[in-house]
C-alpha atoms as a PDB file:
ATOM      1  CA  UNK A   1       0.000   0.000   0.000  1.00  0.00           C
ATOM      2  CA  UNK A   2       1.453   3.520  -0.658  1.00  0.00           C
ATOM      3  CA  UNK A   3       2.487   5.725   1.928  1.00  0.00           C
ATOM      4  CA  UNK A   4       0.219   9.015   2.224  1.00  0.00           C
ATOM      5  CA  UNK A   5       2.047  11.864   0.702  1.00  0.00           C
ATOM      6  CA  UNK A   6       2.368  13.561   3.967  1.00  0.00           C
ATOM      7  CA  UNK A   7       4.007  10.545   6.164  1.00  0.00           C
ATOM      8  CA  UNK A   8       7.579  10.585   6.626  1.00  0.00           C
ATOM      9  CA  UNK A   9       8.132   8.151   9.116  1.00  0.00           C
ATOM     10  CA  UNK A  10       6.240   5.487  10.728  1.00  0.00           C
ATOM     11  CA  UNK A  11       6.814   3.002  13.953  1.00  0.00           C
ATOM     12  CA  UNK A  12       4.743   0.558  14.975  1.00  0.00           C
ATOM     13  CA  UNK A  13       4.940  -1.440  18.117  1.00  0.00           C
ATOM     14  CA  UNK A  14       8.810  -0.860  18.452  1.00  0.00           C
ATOM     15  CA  UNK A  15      10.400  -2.976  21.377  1.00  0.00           C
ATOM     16  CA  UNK A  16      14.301  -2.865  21.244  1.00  0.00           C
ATOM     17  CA  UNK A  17      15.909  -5.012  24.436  1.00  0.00           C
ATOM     18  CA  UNK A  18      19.675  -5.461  25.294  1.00  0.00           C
ATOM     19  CA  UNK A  19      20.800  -8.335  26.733  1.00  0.00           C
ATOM     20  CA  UNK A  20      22.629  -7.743  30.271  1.00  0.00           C
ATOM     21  CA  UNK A  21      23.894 -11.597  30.275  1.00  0.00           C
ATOM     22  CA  UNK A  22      22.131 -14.515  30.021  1.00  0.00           C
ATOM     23  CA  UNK A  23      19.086 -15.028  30.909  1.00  0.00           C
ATOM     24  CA  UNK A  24      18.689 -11.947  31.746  1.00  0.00           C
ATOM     25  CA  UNK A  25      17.439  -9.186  29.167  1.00  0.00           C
ATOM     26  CA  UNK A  26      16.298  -5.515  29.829  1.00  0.00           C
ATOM     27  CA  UNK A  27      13.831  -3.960  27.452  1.00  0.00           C
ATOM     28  CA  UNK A  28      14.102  -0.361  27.055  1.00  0.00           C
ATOM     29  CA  UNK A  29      10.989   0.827  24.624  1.00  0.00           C
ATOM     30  CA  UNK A  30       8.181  -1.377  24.939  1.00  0.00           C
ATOM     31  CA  UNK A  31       5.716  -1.427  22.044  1.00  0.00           C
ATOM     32  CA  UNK A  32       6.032   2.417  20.976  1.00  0.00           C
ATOM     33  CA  UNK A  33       4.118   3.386  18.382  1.00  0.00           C
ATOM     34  CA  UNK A  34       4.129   7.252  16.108  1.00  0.00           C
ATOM     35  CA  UNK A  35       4.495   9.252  13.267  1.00  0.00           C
ATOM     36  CA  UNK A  36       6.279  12.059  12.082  1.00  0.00           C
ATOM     37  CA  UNK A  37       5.025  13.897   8.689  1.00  0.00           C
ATOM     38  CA  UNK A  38       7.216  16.070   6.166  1.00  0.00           C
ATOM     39  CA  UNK A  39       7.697  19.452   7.363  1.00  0.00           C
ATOM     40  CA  UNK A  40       6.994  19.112  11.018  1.00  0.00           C
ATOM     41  CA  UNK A  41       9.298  20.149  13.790  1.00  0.00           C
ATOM     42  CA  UNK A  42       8.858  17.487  16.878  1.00  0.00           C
ATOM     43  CA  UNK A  43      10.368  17.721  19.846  1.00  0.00           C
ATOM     44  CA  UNK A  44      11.514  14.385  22.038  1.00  0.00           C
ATOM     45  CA  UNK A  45      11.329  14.748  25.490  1.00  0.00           C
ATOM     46  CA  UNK A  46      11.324  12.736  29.079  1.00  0.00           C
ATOM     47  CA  UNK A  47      13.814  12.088  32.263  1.00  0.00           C
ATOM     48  CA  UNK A  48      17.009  10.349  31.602  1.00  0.00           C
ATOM     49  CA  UNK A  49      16.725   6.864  31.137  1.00  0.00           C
ATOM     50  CA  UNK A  50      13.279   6.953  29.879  1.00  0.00           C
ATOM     51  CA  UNK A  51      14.829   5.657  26.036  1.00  0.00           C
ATOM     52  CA  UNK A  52      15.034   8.859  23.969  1.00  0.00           C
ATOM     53  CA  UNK A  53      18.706   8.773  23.021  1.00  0.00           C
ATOM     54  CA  UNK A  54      17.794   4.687  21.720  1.00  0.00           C
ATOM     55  CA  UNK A  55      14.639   5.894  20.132  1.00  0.00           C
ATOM     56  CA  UNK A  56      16.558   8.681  18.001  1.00  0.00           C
ATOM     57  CA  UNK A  57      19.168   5.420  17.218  1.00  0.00           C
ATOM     58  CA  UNK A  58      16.814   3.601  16.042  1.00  0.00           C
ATOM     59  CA  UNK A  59      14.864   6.029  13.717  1.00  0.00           C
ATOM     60  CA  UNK A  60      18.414   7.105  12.814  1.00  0.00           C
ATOM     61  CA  UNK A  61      18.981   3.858  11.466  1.00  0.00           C
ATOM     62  CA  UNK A  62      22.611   3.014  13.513  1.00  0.00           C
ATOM     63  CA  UNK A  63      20.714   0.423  15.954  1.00  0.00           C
ATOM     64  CA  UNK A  64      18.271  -2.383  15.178  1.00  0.00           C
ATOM     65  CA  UNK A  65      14.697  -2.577  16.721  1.00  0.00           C
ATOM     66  CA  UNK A  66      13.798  -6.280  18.732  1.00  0.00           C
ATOM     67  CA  UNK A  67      10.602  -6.103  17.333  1.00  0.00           C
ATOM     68  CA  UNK A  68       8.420  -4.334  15.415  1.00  0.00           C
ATOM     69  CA  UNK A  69       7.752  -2.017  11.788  1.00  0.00           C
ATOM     70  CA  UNK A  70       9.699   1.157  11.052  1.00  0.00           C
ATOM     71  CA  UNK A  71       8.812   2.816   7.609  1.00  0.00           C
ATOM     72  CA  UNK A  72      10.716   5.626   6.192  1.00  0.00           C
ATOM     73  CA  UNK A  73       9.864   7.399   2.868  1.00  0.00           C
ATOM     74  CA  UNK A  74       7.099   4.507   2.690  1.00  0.00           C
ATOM     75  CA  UNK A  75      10.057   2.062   2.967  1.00  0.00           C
ATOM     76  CA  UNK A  76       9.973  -1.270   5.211  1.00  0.00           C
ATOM     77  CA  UNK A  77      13.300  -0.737   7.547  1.00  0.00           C
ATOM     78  CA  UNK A  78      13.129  -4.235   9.082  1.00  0.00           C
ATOM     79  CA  UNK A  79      15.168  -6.972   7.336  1.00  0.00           C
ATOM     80  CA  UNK A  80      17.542  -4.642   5.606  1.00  0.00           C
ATOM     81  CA  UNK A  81      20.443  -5.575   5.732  1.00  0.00           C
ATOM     82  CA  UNK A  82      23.220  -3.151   6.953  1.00  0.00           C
ATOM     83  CA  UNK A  83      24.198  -1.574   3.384  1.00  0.00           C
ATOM     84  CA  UNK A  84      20.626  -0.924   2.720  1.00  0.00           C
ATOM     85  CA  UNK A  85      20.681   0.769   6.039  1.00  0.00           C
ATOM     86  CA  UNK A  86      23.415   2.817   5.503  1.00  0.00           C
ATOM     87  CA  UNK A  87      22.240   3.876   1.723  1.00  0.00           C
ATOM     88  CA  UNK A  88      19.136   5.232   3.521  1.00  0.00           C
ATOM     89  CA  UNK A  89      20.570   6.361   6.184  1.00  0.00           C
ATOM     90  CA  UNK A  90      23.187   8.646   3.687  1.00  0.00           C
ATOM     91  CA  UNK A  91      19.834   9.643   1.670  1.00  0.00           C
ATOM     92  CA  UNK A  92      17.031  10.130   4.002  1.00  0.00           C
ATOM     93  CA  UNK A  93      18.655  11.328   7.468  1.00  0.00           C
ATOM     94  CA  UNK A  94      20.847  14.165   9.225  1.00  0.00           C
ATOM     95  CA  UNK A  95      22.481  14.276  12.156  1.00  0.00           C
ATOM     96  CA  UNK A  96      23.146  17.420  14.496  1.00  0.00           C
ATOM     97  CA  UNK A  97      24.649  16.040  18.311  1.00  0.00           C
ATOM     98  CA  UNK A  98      25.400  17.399  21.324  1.00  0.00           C
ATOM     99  CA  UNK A  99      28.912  16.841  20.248  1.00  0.00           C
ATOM    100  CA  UNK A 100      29.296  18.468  16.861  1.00  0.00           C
ATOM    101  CA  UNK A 101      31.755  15.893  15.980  1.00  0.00           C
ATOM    102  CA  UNK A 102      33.414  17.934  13.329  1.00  0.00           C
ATOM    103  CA  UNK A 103      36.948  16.735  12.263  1.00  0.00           C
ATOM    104  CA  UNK A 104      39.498  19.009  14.130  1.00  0.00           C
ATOM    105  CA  UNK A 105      42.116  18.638  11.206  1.00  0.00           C
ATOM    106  CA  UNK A 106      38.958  20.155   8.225  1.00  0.00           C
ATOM    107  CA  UNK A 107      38.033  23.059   7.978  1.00  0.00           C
ATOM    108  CA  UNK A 108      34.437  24.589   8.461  1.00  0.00           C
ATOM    109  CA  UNK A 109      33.560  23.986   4.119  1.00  0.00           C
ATOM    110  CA  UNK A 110      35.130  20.429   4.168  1.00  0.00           C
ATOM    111  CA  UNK A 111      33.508  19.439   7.198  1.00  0.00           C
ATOM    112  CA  UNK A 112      30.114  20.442   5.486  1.00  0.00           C
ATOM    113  CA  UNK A 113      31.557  18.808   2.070  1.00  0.00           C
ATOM    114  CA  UNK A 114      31.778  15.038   4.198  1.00  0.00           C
ATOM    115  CA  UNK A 115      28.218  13.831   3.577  1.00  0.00           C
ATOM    116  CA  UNK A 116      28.894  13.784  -0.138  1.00  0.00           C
ATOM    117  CA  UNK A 117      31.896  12.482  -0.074  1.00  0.00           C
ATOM    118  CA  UNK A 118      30.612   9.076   2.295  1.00  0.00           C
ATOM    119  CA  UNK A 119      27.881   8.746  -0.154  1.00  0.00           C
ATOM    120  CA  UNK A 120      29.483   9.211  -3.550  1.00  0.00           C
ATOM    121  CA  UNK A 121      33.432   9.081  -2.780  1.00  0.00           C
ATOM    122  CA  UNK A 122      34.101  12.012  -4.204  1.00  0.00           C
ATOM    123  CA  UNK A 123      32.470  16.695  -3.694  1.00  0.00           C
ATOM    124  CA  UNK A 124      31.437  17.718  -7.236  1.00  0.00           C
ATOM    125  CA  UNK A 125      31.341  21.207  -7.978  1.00  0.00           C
ATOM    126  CA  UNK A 126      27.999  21.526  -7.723  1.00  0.00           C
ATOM    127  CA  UNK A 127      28.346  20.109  -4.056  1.00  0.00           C
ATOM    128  CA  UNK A 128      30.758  22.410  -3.104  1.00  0.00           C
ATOM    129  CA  UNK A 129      29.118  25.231  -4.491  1.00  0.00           C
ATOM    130  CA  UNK A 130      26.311  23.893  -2.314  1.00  0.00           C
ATOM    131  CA  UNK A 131      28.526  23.592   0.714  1.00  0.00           C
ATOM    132  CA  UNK A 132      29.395  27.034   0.800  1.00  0.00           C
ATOM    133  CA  UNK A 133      25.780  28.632  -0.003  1.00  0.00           C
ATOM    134  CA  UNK A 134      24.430  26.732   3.181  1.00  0.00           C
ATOM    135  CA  UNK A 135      27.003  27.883   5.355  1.00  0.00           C
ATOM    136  CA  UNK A 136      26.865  31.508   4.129  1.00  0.00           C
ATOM    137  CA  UNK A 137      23.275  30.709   5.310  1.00  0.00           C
ATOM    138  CA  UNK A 138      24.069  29.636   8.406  1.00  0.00           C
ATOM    139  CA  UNK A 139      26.096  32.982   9.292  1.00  0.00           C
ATOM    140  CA  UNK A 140      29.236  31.428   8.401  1.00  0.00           C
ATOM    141  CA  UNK A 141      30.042  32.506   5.100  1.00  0.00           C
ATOM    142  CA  UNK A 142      33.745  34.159   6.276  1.00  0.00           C
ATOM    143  CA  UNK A 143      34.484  31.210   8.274  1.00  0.00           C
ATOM    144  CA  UNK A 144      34.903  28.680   5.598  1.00  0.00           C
ATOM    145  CA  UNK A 145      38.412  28.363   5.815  1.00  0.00           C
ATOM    146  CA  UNK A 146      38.466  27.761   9.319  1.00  0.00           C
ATOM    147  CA  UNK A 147      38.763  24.986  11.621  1.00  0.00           C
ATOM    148  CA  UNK A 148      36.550  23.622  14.457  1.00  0.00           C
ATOM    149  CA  UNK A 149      39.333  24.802  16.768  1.00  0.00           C
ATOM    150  CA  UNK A 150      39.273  28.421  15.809  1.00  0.00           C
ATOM    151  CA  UNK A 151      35.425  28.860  15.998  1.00  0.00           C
ATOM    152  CA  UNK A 152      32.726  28.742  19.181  1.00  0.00           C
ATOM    153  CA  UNK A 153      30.920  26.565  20.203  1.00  0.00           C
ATOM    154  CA  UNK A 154      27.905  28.132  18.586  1.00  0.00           C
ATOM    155  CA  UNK A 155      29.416  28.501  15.475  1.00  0.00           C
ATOM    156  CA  UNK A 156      30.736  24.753  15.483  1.00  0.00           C
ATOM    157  CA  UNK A 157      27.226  23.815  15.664  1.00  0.00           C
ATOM    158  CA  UNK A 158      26.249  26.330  12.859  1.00  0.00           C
ATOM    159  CA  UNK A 159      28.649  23.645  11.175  1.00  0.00           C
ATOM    160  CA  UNK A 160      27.250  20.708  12.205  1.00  0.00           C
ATOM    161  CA  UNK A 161      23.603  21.668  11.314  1.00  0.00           C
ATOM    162  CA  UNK A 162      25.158  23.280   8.099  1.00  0.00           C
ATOM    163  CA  UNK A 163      26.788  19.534   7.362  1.00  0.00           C
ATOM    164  CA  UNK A 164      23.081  17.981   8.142  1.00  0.00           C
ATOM    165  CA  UNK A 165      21.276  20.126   5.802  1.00  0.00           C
ATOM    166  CA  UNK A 166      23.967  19.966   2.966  1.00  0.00           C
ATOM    167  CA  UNK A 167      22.389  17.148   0.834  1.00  0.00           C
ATOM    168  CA  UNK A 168      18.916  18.737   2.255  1.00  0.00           C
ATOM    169  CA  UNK A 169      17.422  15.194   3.523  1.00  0.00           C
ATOM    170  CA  UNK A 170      13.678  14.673   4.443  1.00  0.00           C
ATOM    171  CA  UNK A 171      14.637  14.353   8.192  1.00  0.00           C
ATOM    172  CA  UNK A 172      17.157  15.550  10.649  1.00  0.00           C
ATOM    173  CA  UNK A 173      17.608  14.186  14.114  1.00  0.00           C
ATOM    174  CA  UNK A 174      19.224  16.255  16.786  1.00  0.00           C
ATOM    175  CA  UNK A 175      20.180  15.443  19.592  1.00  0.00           C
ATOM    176  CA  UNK A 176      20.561  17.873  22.641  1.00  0.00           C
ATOM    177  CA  UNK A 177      22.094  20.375  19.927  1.00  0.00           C
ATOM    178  CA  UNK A 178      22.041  22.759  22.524  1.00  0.00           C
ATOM    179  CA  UNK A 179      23.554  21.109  25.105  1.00  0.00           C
ATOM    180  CA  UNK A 180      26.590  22.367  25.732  1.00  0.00           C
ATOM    181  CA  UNK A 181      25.646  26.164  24.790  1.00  0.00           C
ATOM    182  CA  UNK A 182      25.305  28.921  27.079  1.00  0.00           C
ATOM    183  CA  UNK A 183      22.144  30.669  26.629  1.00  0.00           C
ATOM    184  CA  UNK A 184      22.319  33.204  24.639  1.00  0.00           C
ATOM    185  CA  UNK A 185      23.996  30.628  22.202  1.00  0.00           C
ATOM    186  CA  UNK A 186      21.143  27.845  22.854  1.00  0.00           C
ATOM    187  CA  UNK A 187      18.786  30.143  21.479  1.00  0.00           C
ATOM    188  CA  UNK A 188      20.852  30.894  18.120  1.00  0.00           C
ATOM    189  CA  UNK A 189      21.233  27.959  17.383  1.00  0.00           C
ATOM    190  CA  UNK A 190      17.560  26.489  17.878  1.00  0.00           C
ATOM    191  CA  UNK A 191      16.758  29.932  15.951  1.00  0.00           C
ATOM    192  CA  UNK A 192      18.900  28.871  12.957  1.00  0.00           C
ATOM    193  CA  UNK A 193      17.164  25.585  12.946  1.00  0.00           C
ATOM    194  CA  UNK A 194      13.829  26.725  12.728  1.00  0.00           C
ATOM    195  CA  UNK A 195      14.549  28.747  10.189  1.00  0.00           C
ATOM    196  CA  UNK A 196      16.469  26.038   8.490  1.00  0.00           C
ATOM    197  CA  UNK A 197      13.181  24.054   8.605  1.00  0.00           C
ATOM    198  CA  UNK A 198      11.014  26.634   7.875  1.00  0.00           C
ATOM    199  CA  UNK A 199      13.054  27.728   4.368  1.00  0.00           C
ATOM    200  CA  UNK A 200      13.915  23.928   3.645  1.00  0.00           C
ATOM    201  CA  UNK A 201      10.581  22.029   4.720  1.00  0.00           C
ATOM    202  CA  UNK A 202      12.987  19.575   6.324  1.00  0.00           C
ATOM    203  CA  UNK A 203      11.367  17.527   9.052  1.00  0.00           C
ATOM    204  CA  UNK A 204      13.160  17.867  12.725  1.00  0.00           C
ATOM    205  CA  UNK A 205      13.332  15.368  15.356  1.00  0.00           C
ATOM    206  CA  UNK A 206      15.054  17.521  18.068  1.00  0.00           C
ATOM    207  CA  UNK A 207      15.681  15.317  21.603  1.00  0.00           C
ATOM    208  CA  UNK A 208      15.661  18.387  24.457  1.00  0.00           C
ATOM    209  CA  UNK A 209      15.542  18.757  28.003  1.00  0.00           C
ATOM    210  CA  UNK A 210      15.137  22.711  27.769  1.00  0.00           C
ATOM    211  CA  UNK A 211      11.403  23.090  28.618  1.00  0.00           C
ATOM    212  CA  UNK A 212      11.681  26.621  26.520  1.00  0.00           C
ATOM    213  CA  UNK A 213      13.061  24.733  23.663  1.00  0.00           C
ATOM    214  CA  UNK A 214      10.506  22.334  23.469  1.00  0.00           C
ATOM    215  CA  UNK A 215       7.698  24.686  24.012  1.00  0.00           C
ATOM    216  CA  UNK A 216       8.856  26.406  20.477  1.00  0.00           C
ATOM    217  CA  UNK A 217       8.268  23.130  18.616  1.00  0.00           C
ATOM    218  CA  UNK A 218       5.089  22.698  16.448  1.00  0.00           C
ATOM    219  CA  UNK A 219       4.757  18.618  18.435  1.00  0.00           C
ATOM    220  CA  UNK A 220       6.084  17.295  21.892  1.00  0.00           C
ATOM    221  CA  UNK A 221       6.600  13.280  22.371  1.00  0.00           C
ATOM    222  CA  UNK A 222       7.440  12.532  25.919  1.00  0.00           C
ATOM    223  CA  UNK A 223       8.995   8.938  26.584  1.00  0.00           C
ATOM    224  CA  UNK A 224       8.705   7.505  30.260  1.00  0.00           C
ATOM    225  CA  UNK A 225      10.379   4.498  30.775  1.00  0.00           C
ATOM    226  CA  UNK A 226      10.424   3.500  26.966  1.00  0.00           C
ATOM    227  CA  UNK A 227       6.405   4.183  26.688  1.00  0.00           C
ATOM    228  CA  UNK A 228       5.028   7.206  24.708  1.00  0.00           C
ATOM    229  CA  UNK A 229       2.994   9.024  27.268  1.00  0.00           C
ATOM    230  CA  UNK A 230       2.481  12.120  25.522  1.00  0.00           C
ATOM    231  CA  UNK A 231       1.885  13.139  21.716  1.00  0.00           C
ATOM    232  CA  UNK A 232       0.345  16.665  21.339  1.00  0.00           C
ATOM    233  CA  UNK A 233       0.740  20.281  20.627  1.00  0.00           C
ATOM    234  CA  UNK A 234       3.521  22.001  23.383  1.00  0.00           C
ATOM    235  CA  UNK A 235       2.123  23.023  26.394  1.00  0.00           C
ATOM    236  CA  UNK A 236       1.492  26.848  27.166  1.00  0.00           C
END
């Protein structure tokens, strides 16, 4: 059956477990079920431990689910094996941390220039020339040349969110982008992304535990203890 239009993602009755050694085995989500549509920006909330960070894994495609359906782009994710992962994973999704996880030794335009060059092995010119317009976007358009090292830690993010949206995916997961930012900072940066998403369409999946942040996203999910006890409109 086709996937409406509007759906982006889907998961149905996810359960993921880890085993803590034989016999025993601890489940983390248990049967969680949503949706995210193009163009919306959701944030994921709930208290440590309650299986956000495996959650984003998951719909990011680097861990496996136990159980359960996860469609993407109207896509079947279970049974893939892990090159068909990774293609999709290179096509469909981009990744903003806490931890920018740029390469200290690149600059600012060939960090941004590395999600092209994992998927096709090699930065055309029309990439590059892409590169640089969506860091000029960002703010950064006379830091190109720089390194990670030389900028803030606001404007290594600007990088990292730059480097998500180079290759302008459907979806972008971020997790705790603002994390490690001071305030002032915080809100730059979750400025810059909602503008990102409101110029690009790009759907956000943005894991927070700023209570401000999350009440400036269009959808809130809160996870306790790997259920879904919450999926509505931010509360006033």
């Amino acid at each position: 059956m086709k996937a409406p239009a509007s759906e982006l993602l889907v998961l149905d009755g996810i359960r993921k477990s880890y085993n803590i050694g034989l016999p025993n085995e601890a489940e983390v989500l248990h049967g969680l079920s949503l949706r995210v549509d193009r163009g919306e920006f959701v944030a994921l909330i709930g208290p440590s431990g309650s299986g956000k960070s495996t959650l984003l894994n998951i719909v990011g495609l680097l861990e496996r689910m136990t159980a359960g359906s996860y469609r993407i782009e109207g896509e079947e994710m279970q049974g893939l094996d892990d090159a068909a992962l990774t293609r999709r994973r290179r096509t469909s999704i981009g990744f903003v941390f806490q931890f920018h996880h740029l390469l200290p030794a690149f600059s600012a335009l060939e960090n941004v220039t590395l999600p092209a060059l994992m998927r096709e092995g090699r930065v055309t010119p029309a990439q590059l020339e892409r590169a640089k317009a969506v860091l000029a976007a960002v703010g950064l358009g006379n830091a190109m040349g720089k390194r990670p090292g030389e900028l803030s830690g606001g404007m290594q993010q600007r990088v990292a969110i730059a480097r998500a949206l180079v290759l302008e995916p459907p979806l972008v997961l971020a997790d705790e982008p603002t994390g490690n930012l001071d305030t002032a900072a915080a809100n730059e940066v979750f400025a810059l992304m909602r503008r990102m998403h409101a110029e690009l369409g790009i759907s956000f999946l943005v894991v927070t535990h700023d209570p401000r942040l999350a009440a400036r996203c269009d959808r809130v999910l809160e996870l306790v203890d790997g259920k879904l006890v919450r999926d509505g409109p931010p509360k006033p």
